[in-house]
Protein backbone atom coordinates (compact mmCIF):
# COMPACT_ATOMS: atom_id res chain seq x y z
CA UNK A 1 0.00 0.00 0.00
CA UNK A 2 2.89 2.86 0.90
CA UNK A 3 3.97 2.07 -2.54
CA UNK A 4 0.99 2.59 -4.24
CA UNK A 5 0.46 5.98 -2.37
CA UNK A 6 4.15 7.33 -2.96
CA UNK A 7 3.23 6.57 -6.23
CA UNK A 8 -0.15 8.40 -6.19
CA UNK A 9 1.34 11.56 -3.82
CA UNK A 10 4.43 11.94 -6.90
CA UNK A 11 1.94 12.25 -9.54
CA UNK A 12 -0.24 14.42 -7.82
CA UNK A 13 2.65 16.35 -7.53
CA UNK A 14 4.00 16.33 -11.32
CA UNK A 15 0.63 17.40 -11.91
CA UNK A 16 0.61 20.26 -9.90
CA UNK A 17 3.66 21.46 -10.77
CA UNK A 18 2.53 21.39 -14.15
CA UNK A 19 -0.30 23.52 -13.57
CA UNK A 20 1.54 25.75 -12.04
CA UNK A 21 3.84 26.49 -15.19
CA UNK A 22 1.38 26.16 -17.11
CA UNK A 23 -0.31 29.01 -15.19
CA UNK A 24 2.65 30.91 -14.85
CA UNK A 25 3.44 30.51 -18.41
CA UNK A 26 0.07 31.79 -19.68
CA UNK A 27 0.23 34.41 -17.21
CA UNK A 28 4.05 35.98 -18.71
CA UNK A 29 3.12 35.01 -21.80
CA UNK A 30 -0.34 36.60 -22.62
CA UNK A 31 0.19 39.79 -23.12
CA UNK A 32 2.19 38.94 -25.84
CA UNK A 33 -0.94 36.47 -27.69
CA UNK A 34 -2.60 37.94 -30.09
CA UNK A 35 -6.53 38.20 -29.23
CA UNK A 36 -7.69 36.32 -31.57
CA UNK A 37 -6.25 32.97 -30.56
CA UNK A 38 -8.05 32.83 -27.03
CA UNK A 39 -10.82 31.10 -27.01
């Protein structure tokens, strides 16, 4: 079971991280996107 849940708590993890450049990447980035390819 505690490997299953490391398992579990490091993808929770990559995900997160993810989001978070993802978000932060969106959030430097957007000034520079041209309006018309936001949906």
């Amino acid at each position: 079971m505690k490997m299953v849940c490391s398992i579990a708590g490091g993808i929770v993890t990559l995900v997160a991280l993810t989001v978070l450049n993802s978000a932060t990447f969106l959030f430097f980035y957007q000034p520079q996107t041209p309006k018309c390819l936001k949906k």
